[in-house]
PDB file of N, CA and C in Angstrom:
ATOM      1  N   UNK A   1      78.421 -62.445-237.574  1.00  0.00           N
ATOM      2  CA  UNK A   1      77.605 -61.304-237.247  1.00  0.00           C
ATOM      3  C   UNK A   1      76.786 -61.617-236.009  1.00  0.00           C
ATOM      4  N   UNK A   2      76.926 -60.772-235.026  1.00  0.00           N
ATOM      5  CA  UNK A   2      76.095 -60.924-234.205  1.00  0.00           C
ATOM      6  C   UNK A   2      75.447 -59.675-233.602  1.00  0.00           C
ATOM      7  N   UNK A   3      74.189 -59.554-233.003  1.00  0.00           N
ATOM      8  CA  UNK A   3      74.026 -58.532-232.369  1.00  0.00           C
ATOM      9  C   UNK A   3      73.615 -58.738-231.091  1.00  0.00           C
ATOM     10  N   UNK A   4      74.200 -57.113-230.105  1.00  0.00           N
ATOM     11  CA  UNK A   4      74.200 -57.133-228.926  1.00  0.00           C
ATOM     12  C   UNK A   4      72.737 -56.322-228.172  1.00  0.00           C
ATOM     13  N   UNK A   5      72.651 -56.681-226.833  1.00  0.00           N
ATOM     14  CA  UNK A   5      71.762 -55.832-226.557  1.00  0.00           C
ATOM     15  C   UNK A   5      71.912 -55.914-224.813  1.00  0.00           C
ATOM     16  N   UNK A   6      71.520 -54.643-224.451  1.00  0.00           N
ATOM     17  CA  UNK A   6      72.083 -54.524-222.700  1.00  0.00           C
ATOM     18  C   UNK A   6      70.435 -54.599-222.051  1.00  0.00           C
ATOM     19  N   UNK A   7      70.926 -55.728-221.164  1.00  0.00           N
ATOM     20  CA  UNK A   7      69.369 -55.789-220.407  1.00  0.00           C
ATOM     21  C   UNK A   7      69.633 -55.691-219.014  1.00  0.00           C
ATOM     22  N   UNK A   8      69.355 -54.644-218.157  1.00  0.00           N
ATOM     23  CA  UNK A   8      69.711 -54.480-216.930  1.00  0.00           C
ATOM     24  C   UNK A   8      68.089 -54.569-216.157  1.00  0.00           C
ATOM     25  N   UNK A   9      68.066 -55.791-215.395  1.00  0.00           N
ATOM     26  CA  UNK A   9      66.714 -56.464-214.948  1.00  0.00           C
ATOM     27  C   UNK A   9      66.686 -56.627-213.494  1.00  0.00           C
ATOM     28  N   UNK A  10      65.908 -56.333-212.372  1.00  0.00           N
ATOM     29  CA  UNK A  10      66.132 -56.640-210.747  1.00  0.00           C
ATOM     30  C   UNK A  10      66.290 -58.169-210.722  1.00  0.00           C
ATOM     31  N   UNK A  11      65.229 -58.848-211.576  1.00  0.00           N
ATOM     32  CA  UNK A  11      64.936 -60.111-211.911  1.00  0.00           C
ATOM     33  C   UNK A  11      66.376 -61.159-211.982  1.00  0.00           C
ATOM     34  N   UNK A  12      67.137 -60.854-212.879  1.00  0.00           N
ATOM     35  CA  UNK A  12      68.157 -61.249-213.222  1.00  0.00           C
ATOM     36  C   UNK A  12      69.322 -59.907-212.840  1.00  0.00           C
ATOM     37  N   UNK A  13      69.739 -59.826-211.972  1.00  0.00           N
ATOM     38  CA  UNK A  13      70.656 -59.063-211.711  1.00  0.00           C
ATOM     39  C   UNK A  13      72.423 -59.651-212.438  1.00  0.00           C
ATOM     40  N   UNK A  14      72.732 -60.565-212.093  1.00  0.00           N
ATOM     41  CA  UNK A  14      73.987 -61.616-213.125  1.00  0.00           C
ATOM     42  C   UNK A  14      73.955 -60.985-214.527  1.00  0.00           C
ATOM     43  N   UNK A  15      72.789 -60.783-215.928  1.00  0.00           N
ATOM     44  CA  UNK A  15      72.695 -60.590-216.795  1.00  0.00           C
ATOM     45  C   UNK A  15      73.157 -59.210-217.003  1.00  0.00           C
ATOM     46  N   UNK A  16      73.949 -58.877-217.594  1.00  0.00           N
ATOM     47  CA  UNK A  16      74.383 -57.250-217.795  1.00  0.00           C
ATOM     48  C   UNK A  16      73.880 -56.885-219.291  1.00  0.00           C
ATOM     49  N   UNK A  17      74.212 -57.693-219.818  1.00  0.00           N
ATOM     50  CA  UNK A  17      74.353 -58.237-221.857  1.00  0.00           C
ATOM     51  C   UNK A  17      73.839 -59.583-221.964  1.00  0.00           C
ATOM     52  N   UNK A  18      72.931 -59.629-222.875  1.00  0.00           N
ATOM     53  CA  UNK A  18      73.015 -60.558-223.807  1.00  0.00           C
ATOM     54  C   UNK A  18      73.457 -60.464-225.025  1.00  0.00           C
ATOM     55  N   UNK A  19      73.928 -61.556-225.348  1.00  0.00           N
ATOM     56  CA  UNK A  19      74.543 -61.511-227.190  1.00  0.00           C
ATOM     57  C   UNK A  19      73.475 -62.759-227.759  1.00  0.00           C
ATOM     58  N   UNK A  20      73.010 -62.199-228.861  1.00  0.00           N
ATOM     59  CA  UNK A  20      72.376 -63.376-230.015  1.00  0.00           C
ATOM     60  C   UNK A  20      73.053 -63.695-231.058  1.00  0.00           C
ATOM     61  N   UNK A  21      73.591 -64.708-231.253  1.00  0.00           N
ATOM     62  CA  UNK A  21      73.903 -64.493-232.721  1.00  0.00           C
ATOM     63  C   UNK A  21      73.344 -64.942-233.606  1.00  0.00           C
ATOM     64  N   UNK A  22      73.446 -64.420-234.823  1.00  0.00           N
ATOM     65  CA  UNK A  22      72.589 -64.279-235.897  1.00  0.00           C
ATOM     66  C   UNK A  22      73.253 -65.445-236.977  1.00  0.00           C
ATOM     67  N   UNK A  23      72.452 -66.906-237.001  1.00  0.00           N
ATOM     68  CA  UNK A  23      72.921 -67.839-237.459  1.00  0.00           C
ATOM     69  C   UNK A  23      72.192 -67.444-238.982  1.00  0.00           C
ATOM     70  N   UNK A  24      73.345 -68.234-240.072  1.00  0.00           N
ATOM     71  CA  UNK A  24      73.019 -68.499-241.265  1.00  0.00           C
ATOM     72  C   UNK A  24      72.234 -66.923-242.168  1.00  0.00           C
ATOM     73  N   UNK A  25      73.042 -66.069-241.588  1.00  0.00           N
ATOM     74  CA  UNK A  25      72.487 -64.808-241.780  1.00  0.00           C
ATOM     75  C   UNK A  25      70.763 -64.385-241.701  1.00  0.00           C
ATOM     76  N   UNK A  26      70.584 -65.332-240.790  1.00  0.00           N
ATOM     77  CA  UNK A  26      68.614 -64.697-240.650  1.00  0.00           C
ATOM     78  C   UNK A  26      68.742 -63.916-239.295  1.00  0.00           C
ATOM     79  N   UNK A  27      68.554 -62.730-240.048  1.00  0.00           N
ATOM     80  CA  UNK A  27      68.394 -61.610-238.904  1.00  0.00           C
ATOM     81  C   UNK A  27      67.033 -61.748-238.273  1.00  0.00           C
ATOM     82  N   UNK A  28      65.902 -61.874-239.155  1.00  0.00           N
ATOM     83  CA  UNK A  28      64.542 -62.032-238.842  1.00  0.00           C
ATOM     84  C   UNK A  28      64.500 -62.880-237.679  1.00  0.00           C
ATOM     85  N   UNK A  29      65.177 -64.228-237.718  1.00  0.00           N
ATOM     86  CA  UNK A  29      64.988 -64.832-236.465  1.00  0.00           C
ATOM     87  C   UNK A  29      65.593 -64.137-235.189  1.00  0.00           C
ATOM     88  N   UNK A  30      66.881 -63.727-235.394  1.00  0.00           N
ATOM     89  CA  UNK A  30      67.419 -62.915-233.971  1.00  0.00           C
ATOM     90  C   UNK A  30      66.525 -62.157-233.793  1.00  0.00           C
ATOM     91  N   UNK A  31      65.985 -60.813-234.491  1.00  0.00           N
ATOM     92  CA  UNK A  31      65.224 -60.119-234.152  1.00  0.00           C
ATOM     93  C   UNK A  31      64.047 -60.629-233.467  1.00  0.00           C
ATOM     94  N   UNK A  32      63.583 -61.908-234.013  1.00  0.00           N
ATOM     95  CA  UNK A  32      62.574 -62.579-233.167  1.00  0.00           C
ATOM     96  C   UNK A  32      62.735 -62.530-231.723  1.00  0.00           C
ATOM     97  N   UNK A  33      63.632 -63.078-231.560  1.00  0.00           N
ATOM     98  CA  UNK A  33      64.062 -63.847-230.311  1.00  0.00           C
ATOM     99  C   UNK A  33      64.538 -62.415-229.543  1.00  0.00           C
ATOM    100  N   UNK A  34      65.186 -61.554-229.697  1.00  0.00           N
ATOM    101  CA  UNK A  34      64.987 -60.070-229.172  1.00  0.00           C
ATOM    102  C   UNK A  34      63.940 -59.818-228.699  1.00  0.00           C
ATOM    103  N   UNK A  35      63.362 -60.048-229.506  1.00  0.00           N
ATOM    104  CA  UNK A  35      61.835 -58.934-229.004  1.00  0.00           C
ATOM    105  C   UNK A  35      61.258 -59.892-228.336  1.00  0.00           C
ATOM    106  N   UNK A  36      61.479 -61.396-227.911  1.00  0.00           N
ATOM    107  CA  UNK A  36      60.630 -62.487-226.942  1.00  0.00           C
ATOM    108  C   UNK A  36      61.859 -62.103-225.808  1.00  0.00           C
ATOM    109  N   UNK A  37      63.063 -61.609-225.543  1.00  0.00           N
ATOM    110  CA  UNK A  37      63.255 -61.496-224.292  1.00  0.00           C
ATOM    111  C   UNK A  37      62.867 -60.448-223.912  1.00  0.00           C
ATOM    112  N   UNK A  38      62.911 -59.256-225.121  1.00  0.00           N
ATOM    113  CA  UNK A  38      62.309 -57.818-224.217  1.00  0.00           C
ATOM    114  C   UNK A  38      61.405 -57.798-223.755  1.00  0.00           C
ATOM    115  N   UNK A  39      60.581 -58.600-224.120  1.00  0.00           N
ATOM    116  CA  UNK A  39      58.937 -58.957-223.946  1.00  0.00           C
ATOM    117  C   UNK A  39      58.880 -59.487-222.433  1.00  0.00           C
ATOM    118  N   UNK A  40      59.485 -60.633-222.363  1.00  0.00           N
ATOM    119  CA  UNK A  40      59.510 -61.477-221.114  1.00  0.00           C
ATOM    120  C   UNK A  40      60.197 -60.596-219.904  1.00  0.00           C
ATOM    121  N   UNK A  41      61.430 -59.697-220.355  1.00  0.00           N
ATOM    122  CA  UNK A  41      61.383 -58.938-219.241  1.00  0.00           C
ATOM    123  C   UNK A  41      60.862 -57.569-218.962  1.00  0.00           C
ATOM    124  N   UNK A  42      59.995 -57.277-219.524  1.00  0.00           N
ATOM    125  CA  UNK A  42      59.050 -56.575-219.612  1.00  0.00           C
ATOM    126  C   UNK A  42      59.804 -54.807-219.854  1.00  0.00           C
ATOM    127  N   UNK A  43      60.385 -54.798-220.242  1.00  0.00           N
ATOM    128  CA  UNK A  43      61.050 -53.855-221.416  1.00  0.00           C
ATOM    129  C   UNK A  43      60.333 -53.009-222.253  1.00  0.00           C
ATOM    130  N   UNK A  44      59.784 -53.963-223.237  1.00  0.00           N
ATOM    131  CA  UNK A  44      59.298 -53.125-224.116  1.00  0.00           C
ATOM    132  C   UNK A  44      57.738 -52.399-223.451  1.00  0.00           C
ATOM    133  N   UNK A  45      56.906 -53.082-222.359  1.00  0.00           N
ATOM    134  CA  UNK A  45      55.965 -52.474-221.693  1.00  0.00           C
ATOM    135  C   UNK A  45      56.472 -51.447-220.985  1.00  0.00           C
ATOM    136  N   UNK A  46      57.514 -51.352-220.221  1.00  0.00           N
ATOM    137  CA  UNK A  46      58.610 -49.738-219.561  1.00  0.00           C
ATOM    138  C   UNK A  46      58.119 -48.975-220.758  1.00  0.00           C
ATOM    139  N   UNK A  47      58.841 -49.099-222.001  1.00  0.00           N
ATOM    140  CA  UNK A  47      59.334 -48.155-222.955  1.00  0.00           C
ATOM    141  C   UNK A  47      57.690 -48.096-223.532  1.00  0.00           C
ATOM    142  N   UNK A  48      56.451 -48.769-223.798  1.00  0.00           N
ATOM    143  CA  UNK A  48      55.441 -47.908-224.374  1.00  0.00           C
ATOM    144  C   UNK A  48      54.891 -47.322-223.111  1.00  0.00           C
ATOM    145  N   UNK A  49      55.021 -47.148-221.884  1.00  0.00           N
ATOM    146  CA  UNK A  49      54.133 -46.456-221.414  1.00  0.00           C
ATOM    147  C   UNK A  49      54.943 -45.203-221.180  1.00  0.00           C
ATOM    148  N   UNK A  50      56.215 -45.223-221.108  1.00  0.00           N
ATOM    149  CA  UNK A  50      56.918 -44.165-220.371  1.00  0.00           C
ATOM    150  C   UNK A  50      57.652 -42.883-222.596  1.00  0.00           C
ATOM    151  N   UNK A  51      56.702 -43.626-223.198  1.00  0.00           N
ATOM    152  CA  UNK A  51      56.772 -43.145-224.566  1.00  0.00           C
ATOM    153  C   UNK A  51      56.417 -41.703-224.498  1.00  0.00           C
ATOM    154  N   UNK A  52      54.952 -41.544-223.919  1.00  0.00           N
ATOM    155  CA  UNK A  52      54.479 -40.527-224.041  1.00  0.00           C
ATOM    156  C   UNK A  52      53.727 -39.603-222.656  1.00  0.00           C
ATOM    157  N   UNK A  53      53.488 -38.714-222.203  1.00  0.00           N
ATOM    158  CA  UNK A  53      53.147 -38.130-221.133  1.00  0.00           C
ATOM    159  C   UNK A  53      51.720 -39.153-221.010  1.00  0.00           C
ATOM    160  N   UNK A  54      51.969 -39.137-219.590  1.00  0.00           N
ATOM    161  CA  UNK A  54      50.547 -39.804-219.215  1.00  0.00           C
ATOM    162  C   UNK A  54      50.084 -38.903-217.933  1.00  0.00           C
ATOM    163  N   UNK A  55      48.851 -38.257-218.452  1.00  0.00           N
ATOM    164  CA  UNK A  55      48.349 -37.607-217.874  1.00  0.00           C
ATOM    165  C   UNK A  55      47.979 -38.274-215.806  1.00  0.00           C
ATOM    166  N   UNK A  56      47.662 -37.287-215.081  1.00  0.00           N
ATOM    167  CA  UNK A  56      47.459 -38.146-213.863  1.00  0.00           C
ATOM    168  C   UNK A  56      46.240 -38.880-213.511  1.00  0.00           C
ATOM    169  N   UNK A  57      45.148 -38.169-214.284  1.00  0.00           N
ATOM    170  CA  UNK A  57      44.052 -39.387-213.692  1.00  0.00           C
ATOM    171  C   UNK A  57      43.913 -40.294-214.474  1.00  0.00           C
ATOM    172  N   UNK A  58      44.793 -40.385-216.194  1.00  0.00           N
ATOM    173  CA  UNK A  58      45.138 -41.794-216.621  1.00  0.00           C
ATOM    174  C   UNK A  58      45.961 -42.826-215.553  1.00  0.00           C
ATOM    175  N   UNK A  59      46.996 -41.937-215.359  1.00  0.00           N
ATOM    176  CA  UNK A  59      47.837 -43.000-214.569  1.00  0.00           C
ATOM    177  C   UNK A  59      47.088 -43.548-213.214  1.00  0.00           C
ATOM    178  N   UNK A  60      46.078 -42.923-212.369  1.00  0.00           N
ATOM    179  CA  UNK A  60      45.133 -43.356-211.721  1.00  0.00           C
ATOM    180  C   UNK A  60      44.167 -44.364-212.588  1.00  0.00           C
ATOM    181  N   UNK A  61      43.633 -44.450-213.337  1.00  0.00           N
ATOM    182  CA  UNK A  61      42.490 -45.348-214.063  1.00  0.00           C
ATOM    183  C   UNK A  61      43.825 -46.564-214.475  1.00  0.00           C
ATOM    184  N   UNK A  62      44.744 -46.289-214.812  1.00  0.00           N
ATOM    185  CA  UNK A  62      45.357 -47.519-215.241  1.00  0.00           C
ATOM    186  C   UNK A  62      45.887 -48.374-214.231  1.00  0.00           C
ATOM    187  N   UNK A  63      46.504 -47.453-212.917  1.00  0.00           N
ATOM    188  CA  UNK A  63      47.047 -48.311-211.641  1.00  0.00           C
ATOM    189  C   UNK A  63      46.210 -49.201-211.206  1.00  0.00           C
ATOM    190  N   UNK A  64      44.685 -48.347-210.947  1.00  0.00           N
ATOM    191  CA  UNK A  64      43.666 -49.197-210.231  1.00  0.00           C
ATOM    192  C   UNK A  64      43.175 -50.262-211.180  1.00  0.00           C
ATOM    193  N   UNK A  65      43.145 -50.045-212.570  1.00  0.00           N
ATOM    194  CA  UNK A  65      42.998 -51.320-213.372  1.00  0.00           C
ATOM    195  C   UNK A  65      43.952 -52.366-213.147  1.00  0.00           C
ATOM    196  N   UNK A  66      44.799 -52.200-213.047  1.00  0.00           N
ATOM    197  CA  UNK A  66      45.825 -53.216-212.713  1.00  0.00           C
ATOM    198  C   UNK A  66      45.832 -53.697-211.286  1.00  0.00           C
ATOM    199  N   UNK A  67      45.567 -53.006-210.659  1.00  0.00           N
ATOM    200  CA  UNK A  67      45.237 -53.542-209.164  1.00  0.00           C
ATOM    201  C   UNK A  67      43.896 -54.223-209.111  1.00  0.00           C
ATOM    202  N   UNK A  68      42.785 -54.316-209.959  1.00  0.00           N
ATOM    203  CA  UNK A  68      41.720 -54.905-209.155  1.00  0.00           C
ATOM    204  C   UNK A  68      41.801 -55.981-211.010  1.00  0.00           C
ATOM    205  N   UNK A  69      42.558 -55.854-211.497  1.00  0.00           N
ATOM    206  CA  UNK A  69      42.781 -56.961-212.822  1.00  0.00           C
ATOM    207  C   UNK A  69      43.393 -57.958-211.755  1.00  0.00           C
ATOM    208  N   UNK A  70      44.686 -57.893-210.906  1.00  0.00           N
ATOM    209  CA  UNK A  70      45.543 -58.380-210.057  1.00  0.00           C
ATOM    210  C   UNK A  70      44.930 -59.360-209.128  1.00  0.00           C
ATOM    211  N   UNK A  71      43.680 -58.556-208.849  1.00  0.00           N
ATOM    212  CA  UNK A  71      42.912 -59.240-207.098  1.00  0.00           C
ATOM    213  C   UNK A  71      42.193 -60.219-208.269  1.00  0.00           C
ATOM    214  N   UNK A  72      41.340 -59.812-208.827  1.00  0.00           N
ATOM    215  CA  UNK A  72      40.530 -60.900-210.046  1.00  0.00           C
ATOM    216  C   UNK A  72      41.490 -62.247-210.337  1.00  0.00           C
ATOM    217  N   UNK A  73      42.386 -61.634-211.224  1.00  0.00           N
ATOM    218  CA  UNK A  73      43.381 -62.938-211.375  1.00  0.00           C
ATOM    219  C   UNK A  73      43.926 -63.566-210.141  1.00  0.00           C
ATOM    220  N   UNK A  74      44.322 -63.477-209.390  1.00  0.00           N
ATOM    221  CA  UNK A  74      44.471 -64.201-207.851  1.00  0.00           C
ATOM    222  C   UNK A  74      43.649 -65.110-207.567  1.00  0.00           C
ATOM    223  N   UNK A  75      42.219 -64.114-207.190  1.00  0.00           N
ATOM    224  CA  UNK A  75      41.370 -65.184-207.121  1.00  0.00           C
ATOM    225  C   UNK A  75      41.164 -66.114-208.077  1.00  0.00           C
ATOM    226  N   UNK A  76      40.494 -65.954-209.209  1.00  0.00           N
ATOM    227  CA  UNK A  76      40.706 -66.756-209.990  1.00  0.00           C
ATOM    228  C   UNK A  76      41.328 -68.391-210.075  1.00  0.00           C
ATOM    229  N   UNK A  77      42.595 -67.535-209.472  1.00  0.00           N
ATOM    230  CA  UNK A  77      44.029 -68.427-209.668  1.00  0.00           C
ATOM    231  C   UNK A  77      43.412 -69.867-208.273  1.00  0.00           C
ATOM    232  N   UNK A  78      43.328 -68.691-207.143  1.00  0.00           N
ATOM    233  CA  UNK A  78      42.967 -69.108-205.824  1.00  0.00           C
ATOM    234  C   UNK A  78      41.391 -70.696-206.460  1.00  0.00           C
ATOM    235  N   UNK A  79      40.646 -70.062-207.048  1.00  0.00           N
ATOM    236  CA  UNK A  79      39.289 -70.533-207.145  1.00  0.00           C
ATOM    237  C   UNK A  79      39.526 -72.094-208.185  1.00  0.00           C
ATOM    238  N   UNK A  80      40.521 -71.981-208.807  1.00  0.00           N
ATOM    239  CA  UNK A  80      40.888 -72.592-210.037  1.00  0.00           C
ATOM    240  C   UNK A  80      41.835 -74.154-209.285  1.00  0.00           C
ATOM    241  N   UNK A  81      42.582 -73.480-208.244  1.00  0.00           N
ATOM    242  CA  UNK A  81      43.254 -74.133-207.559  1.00  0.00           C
ATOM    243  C   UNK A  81      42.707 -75.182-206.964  1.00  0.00           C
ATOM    244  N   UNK A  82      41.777 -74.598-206.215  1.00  0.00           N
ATOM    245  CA  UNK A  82      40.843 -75.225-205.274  1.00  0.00           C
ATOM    246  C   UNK A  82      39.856 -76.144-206.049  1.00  0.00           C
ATOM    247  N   UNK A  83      39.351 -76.109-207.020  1.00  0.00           N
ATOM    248  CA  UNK A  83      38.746 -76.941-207.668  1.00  0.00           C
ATOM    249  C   UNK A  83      39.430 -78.190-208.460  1.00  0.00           C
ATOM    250  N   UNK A  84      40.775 -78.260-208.923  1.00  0.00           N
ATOM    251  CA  UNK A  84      41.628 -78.904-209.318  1.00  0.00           C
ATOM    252  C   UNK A  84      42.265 -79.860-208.182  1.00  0.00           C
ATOM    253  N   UNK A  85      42.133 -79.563-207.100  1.00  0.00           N
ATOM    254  CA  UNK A  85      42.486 -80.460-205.625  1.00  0.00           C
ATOM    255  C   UNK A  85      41.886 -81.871-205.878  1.00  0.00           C
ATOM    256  N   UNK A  86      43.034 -82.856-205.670  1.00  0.00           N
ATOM    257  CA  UNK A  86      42.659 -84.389-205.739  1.00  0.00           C
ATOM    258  C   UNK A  86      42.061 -84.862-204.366  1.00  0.00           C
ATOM    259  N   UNK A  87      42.735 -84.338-203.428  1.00  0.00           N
ATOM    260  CA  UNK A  87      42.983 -84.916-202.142  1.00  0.00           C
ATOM    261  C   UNK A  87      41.182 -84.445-201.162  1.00  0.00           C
ATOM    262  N   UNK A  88      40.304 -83.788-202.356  1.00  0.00           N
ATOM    263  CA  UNK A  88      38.783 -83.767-201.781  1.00  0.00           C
ATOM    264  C   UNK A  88      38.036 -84.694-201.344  1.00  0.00           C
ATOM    265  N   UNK A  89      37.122 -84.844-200.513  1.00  0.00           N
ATOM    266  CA  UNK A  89      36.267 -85.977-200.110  1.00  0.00           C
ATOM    267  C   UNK A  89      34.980 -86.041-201.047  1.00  0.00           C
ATOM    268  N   UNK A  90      34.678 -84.852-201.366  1.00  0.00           N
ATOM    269  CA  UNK A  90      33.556 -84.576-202.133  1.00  0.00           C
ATOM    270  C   UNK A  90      34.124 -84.081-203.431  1.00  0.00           C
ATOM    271  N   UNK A  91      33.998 -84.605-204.473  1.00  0.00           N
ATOM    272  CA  UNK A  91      34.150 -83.893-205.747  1.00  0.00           C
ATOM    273  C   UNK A  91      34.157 -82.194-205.735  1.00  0.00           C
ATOM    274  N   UNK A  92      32.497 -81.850-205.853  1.00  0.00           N
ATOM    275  CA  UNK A  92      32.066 -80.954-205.708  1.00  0.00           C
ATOM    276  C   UNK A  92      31.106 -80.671-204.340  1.00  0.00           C
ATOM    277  N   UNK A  93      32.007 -79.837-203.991  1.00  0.00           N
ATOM    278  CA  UNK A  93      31.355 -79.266-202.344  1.00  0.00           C
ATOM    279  C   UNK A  93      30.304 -78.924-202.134  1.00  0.00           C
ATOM    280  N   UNK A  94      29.096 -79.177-201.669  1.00  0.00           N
ATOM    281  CA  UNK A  94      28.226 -78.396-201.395  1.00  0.00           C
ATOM    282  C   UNK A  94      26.899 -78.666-202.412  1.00  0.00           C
ATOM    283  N   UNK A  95      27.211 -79.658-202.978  1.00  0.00           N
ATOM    284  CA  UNK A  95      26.028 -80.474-204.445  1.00  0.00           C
ATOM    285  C   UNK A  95      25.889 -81.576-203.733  1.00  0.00           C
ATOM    286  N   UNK A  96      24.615 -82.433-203.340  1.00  0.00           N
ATOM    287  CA  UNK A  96      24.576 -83.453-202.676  1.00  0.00           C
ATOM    288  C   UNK A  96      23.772 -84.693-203.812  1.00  0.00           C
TER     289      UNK A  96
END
């Protein structure tokens, strides 16, 4: 027994299908593992937002959330980076 499922991704363009198969008859685990690739290729986030009408100045409040969630995490990323650097002269910059 196995089950199939069609994942058509920009990401992975090669992938047309995946097949899982369903060892020792535990469906529970395939199903697991389903829903961690739909997840990872972001699938099942397509399918809840595009579920139900989304009004337009939702879809405005949610774009720009995601755009300034985006710049936050960057920096972040950026700020996180920079502090983790071995190759500093000073530990901490600017503390004497």
């Amino acid at each position: 027994m196995f089950l199939t499922m069609r994942l058509l991704s920009n990401r992975h363009p090669s992938f047309i299908a995946r097949t899982v198969f369903v060892r020792n008859n535990d469906v529970d685990d395939a199903c697991r593992l389903i829903n961690r690739i739909l997840g990872k290729e972001g699938i099942l986030q397509q399918y809840r937002l595009t579920r139900y009408y989304e009004k337009p100045f939702q879809t405005r409040r949610r774009v720009n959330h995601e755009k300034c969630k985006a710049i936050y995490n960057e920096d972040m990323e950026r700020k996180i980076q920079f502090v983790l650097r071995k190759n500093r002269h000073e530990p901490f910059p600017g503390c004497h």
